[in-house]
PDB file of N, CA and C in Angstrom:
ATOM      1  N   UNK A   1     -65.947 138.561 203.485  1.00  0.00           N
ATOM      2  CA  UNK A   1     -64.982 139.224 202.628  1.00  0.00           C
ATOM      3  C   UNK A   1     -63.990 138.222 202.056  1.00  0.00           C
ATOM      4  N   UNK A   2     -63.547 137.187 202.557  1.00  0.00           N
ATOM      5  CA  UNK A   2     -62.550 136.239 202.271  1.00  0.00           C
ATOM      6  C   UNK A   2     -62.909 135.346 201.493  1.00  0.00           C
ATOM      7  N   UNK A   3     -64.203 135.230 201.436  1.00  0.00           N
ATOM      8  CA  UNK A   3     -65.451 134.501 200.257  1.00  0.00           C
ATOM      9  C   UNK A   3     -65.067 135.112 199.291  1.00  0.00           C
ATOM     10  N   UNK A   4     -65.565 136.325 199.421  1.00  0.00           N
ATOM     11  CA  UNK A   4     -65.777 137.186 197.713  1.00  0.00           C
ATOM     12  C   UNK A   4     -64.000 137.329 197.349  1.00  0.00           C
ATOM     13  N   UNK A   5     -63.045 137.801 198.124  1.00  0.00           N
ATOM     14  CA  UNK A   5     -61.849 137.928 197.420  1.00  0.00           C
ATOM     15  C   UNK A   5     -61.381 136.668 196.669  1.00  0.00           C
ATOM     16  N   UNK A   6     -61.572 135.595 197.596  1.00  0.00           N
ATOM     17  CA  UNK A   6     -61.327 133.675 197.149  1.00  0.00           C
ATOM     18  C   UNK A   6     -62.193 133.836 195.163  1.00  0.00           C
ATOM     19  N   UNK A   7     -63.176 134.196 195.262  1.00  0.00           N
ATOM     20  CA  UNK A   7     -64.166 134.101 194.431  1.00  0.00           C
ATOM     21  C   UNK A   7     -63.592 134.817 193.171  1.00  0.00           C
ATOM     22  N   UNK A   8     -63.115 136.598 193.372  1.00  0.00           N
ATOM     23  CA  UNK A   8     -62.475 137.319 192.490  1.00  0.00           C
ATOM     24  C   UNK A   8     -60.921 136.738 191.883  1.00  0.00           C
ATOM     25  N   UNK A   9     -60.200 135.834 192.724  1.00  0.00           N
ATOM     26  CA  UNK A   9     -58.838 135.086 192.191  1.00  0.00           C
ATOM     27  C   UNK A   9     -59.350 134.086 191.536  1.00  0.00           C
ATOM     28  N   UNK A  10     -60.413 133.218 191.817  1.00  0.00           N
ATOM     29  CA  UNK A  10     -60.593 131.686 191.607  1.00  0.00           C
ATOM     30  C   UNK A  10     -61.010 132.353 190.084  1.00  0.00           C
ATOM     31  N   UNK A  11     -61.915 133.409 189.472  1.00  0.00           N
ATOM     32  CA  UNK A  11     -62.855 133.532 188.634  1.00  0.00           C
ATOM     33  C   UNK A  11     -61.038 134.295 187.612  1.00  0.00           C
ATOM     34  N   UNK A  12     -60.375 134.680 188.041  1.00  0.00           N
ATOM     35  CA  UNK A  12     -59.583 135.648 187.389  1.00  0.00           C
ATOM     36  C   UNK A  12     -59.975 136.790 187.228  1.00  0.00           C
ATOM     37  N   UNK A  13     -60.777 137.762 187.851  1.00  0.00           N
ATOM     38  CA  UNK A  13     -61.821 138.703 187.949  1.00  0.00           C
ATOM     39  C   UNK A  13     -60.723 139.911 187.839  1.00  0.00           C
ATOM     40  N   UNK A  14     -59.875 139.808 188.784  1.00  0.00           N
ATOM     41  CA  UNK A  14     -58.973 141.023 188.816  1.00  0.00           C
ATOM     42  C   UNK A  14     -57.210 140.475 189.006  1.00  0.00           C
ATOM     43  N   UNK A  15     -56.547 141.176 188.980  1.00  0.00           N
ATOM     44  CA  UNK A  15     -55.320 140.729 188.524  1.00  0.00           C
ATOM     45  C   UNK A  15     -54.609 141.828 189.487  1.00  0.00           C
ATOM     46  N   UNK A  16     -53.628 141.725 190.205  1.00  0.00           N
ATOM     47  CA  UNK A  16     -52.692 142.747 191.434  1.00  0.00           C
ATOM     48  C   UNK A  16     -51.537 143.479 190.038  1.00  0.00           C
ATOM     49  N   UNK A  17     -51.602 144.334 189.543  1.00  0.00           N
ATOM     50  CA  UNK A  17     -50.249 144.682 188.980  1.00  0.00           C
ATOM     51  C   UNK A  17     -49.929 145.765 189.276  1.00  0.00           C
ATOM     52  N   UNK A  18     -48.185 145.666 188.985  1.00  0.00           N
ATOM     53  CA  UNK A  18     -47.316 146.870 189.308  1.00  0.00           C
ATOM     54  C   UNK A  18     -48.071 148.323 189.166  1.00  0.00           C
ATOM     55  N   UNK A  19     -48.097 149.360 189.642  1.00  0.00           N
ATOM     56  CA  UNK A  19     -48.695 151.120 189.311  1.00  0.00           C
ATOM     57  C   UNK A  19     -47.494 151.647 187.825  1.00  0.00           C
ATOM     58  N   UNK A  20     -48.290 151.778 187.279  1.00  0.00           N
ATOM     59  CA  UNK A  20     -47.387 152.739 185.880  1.00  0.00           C
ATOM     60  C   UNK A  20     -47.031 153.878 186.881  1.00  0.00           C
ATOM     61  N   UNK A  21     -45.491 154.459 186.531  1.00  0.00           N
ATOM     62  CA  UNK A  21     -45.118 155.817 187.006  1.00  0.00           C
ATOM     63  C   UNK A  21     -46.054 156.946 186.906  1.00  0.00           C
ATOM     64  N   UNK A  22     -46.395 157.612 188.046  1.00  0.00           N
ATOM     65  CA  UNK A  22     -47.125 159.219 187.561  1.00  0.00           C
ATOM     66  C   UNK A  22     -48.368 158.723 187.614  1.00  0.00           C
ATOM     67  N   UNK A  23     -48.613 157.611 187.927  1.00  0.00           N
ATOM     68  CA  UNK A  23     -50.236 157.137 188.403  1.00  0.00           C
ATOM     69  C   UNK A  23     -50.845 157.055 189.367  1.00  0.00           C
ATOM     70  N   UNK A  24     -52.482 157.432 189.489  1.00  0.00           N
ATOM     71  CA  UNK A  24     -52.770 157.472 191.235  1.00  0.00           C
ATOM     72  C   UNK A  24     -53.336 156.105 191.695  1.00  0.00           C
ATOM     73  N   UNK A  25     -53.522 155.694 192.893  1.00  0.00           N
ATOM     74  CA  UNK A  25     -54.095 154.488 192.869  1.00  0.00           C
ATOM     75  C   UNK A  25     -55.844 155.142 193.511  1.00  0.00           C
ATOM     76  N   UNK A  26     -56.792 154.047 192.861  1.00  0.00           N
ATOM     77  CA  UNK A  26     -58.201 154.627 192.646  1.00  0.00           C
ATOM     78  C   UNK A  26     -58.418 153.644 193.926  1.00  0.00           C
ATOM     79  N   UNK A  27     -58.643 154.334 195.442  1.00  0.00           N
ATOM     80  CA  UNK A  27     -59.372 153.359 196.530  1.00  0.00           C
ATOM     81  C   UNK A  27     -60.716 152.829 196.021  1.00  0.00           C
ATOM     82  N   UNK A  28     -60.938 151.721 196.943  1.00  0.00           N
ATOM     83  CA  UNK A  28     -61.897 151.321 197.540  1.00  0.00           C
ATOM     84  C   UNK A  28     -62.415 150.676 198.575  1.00  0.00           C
ATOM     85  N   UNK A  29     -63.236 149.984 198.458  1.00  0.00           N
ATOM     86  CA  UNK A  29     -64.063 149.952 199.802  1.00  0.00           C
ATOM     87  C   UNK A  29     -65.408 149.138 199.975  1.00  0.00           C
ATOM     88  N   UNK A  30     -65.610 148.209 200.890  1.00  0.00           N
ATOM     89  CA  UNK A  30     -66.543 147.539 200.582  1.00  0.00           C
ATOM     90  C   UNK A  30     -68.008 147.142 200.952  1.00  0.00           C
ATOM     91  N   UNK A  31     -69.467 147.145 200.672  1.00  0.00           N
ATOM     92  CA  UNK A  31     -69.923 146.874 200.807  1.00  0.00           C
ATOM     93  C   UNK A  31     -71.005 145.848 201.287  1.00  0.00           C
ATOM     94  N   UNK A  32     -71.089 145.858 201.914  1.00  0.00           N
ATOM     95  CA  UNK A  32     -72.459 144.769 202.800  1.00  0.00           C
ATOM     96  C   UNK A  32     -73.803 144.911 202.338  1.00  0.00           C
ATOM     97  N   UNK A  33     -74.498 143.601 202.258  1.00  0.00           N
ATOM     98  CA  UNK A  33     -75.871 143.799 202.158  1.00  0.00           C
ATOM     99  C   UNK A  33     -76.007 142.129 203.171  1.00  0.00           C
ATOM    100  N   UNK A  34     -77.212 142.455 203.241  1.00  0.00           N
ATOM    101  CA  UNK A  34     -77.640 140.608 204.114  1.00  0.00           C
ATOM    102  C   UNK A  34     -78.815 140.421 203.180  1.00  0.00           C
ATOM    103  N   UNK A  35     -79.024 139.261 202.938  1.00  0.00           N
ATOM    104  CA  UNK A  35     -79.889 139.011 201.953  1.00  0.00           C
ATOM    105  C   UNK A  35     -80.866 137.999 202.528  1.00  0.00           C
ATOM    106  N   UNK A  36     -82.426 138.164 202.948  1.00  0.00           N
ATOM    107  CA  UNK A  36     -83.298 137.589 203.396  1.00  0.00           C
ATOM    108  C   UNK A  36     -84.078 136.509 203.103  1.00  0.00           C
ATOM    109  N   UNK A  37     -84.575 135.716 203.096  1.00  0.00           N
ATOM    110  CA  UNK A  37     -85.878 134.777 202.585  1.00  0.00           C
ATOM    111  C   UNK A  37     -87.080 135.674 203.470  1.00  0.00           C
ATOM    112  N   UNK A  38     -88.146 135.320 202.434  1.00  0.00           N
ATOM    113  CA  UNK A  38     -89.734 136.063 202.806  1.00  0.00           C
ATOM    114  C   UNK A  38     -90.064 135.962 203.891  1.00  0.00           C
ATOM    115  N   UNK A  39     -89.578 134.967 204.565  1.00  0.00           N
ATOM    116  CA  UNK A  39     -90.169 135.285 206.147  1.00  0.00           C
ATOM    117  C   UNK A  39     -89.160 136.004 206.820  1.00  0.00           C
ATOM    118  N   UNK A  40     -88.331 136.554 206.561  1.00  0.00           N
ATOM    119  CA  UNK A  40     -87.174 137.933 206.981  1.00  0.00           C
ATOM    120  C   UNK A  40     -86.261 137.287 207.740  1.00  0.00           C
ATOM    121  N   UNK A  41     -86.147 135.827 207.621  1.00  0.00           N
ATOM    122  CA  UNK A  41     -84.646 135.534 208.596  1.00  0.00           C
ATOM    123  C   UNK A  41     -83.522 135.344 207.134  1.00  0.00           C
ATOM    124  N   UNK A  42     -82.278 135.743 207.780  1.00  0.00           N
ATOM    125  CA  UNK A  42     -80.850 135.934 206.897  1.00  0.00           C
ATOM    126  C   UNK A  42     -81.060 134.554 205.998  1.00  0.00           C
ATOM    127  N   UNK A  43     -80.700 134.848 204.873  1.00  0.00           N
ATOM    128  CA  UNK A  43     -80.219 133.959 204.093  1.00  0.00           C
ATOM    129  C   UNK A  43     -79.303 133.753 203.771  1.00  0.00           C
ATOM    130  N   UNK A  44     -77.843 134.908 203.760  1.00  0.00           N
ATOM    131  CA  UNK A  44     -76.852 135.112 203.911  1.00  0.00           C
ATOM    132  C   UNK A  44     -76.241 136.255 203.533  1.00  0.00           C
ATOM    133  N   UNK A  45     -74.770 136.382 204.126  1.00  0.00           N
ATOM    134  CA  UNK A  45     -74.475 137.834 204.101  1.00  0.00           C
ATOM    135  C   UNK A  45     -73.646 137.844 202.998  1.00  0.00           C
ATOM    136  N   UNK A  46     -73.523 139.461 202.001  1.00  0.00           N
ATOM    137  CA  UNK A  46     -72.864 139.374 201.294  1.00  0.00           C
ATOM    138  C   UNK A  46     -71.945 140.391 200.921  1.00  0.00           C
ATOM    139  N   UNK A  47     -70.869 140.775 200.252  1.00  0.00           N
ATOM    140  CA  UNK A  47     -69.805 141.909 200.508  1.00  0.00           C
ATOM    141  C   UNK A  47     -69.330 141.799 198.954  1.00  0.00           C
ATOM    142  N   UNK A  48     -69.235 143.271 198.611  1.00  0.00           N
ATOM    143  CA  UNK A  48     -68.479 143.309 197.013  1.00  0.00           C
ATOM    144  C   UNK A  48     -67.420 144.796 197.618  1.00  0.00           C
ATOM    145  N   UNK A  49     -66.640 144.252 196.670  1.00  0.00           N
ATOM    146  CA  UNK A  49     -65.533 145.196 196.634  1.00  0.00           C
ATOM    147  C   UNK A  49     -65.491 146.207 195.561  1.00  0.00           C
ATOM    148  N   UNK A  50     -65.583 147.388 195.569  1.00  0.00           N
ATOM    149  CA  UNK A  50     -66.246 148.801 194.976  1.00  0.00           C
ATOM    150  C   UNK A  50     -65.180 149.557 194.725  1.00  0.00           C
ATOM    151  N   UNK A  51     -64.863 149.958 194.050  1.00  0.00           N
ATOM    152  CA  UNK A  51     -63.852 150.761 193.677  1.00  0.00           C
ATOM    153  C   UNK A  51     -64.557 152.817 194.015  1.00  0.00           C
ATOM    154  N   UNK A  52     -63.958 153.158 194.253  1.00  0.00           N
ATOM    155  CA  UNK A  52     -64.354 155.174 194.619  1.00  0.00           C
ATOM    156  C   UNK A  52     -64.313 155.780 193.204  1.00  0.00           C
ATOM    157  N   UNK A  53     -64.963 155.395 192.327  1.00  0.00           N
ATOM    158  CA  UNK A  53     -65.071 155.914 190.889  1.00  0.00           C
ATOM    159  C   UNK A  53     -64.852 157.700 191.255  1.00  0.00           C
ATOM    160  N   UNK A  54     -65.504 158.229 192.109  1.00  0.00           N
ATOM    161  CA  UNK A  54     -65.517 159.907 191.730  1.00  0.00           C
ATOM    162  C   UNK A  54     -64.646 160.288 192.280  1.00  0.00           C
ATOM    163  N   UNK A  55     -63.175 159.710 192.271  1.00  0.00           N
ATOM    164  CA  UNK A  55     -61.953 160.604 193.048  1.00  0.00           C
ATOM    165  C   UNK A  55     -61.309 159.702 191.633  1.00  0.00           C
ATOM    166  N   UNK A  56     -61.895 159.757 190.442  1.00  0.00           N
ATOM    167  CA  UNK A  56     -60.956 159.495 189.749  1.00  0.00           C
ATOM    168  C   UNK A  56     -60.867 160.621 188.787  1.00  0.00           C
ATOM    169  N   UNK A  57     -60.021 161.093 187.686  1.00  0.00           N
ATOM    170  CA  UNK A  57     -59.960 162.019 186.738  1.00  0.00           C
ATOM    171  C   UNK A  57     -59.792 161.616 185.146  1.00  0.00           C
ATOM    172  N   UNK A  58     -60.543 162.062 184.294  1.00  0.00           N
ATOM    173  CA  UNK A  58     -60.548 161.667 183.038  1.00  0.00           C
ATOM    174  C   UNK A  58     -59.367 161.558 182.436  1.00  0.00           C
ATOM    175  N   UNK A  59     -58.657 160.591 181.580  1.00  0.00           N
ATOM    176  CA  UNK A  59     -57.603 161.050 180.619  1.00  0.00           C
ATOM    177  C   UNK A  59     -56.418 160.660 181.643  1.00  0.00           C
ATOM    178  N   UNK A  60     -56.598 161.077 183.110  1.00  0.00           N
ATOM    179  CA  UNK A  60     -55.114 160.856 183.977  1.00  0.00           C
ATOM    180  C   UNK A  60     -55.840 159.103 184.504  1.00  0.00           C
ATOM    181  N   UNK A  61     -56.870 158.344 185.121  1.00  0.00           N
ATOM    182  CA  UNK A  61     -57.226 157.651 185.318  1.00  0.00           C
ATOM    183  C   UNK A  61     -57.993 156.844 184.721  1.00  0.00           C
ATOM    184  N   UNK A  62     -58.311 157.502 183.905  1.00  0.00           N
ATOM    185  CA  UNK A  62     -59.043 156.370 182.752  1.00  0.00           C
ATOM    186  C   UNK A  62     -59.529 157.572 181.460  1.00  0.00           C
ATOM    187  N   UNK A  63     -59.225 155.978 180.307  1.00  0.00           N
ATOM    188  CA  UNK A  63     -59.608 156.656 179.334  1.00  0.00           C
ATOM    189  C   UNK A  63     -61.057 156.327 178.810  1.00  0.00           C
ATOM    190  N   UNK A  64     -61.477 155.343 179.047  1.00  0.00           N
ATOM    191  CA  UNK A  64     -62.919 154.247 178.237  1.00  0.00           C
ATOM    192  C   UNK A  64     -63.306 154.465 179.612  1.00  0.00           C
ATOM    193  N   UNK A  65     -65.041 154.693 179.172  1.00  0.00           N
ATOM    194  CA  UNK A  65     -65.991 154.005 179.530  1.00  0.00           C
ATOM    195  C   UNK A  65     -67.259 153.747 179.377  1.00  0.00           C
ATOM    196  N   UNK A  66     -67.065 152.273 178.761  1.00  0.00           N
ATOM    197  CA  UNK A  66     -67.765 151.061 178.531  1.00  0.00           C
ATOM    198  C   UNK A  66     -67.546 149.592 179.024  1.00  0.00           C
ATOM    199  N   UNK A  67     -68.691 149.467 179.105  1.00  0.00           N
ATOM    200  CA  UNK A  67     -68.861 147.780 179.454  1.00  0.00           C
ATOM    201  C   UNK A  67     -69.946 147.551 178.785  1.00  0.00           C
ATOM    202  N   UNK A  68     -69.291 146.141 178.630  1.00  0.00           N
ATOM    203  CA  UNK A  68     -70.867 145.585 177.440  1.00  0.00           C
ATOM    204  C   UNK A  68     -71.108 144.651 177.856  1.00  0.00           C
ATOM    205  N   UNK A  69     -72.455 144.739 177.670  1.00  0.00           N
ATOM    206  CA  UNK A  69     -73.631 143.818 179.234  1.00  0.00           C
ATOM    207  C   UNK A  69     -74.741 143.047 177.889  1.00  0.00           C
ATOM    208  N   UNK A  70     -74.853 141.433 177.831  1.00  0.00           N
ATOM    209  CA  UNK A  70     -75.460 141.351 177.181  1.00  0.00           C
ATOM    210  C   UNK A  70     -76.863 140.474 178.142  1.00  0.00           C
ATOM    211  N   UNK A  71     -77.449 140.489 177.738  1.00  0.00           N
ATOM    212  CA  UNK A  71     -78.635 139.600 178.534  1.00  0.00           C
ATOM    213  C   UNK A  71     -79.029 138.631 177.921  1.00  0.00           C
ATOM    214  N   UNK A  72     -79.481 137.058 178.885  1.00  0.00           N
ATOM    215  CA  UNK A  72     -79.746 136.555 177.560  1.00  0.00           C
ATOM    216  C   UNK A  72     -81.056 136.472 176.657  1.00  0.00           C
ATOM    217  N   UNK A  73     -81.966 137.426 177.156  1.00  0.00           N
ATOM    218  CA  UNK A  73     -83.017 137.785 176.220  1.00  0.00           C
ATOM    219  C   UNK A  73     -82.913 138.098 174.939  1.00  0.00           C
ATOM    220  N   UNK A  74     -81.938 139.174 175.398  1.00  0.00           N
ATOM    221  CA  UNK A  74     -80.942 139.441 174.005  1.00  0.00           C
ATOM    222  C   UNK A  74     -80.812 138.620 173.112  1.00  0.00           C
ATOM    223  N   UNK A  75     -79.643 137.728 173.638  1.00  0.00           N
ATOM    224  CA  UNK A  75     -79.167 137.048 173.260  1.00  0.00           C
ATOM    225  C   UNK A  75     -79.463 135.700 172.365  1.00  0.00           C
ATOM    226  N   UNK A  76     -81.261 135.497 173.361  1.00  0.00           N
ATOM    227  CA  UNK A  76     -82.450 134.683 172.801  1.00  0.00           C
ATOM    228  C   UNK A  76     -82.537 134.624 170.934  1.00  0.00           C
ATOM    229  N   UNK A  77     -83.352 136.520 171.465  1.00  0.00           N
ATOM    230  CA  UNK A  77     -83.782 137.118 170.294  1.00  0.00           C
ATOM    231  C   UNK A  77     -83.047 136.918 169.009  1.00  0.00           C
ATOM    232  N   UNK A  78     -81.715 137.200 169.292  1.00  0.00           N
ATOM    233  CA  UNK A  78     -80.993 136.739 167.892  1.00  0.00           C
ATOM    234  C   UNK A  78     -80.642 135.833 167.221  1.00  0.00           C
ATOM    235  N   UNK A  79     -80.604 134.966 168.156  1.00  0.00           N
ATOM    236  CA  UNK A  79     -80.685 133.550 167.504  1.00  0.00           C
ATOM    237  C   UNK A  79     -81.978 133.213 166.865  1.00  0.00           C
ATOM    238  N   UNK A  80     -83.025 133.594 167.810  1.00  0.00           N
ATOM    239  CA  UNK A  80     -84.829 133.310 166.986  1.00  0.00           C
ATOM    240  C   UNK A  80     -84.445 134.149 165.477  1.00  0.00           C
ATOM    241  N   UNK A  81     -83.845 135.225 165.306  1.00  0.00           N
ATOM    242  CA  UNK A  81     -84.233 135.763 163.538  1.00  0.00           C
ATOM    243  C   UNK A  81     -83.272 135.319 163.176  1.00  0.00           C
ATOM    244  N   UNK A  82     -82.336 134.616 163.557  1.00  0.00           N
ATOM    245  CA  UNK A  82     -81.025 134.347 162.221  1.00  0.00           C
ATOM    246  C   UNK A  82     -81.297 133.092 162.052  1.00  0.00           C
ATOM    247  N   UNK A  83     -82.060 131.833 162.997  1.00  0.00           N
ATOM    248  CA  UNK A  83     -82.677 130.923 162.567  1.00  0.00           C
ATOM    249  C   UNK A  83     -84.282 131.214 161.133  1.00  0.00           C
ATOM    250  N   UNK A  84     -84.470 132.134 161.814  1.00  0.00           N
ATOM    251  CA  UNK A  84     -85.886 132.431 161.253  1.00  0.00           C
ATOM    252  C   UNK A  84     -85.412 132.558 159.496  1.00  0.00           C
ATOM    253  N   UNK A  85     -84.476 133.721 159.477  1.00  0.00           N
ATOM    254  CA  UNK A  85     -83.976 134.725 158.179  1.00  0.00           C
ATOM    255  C   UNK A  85     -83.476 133.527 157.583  1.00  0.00           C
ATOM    256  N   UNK A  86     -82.967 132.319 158.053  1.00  0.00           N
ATOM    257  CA  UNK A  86     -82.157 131.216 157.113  1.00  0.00           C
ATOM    258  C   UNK A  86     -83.091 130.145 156.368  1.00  0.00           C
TER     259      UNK A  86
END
């Protein structure tokens, strides 16, 4: 856990700020997985920090939601036709 929090400050991932008045705070909670090599001994353990999305309420806890996820296949592809188209 002291890995991944080190990891979320070092990256700027999340930021601690003050609660706006009349706001709830959204728990969470964290997860474990252990992650193997093929012959099934640990490769190492790992922990993310999860936020309780369904104790939240629309409009009072959030207004958006989106995230935009690009891949770089994607990302490939468009460069191949705007080279191509030129």
């Amino acid at each position: 856990m002291d890995e991944e929090l080190s990891a979320l400050h070092k990256t700027d991932t999340c930021d601690l700020v003050p609660l706006p008045p009349g706001k709830s705070v959204v728990s969470c909670r964290w997860v474990y997985k252990i992650k193997t090599n093929s012959d099934g001994s640990i490769k190492r353990y790992k922990a993310r920090l999860v936020a309780k999305g369904y104790s939240q309420q629309y409009g009072m806890d959030y207004e958006e939601i989106f995230a935009l996820v690009a891949k770089m296949n994607t990302i490939h592809t468009l460069i191949v036709v705007t080279l191509v188209r030129q």
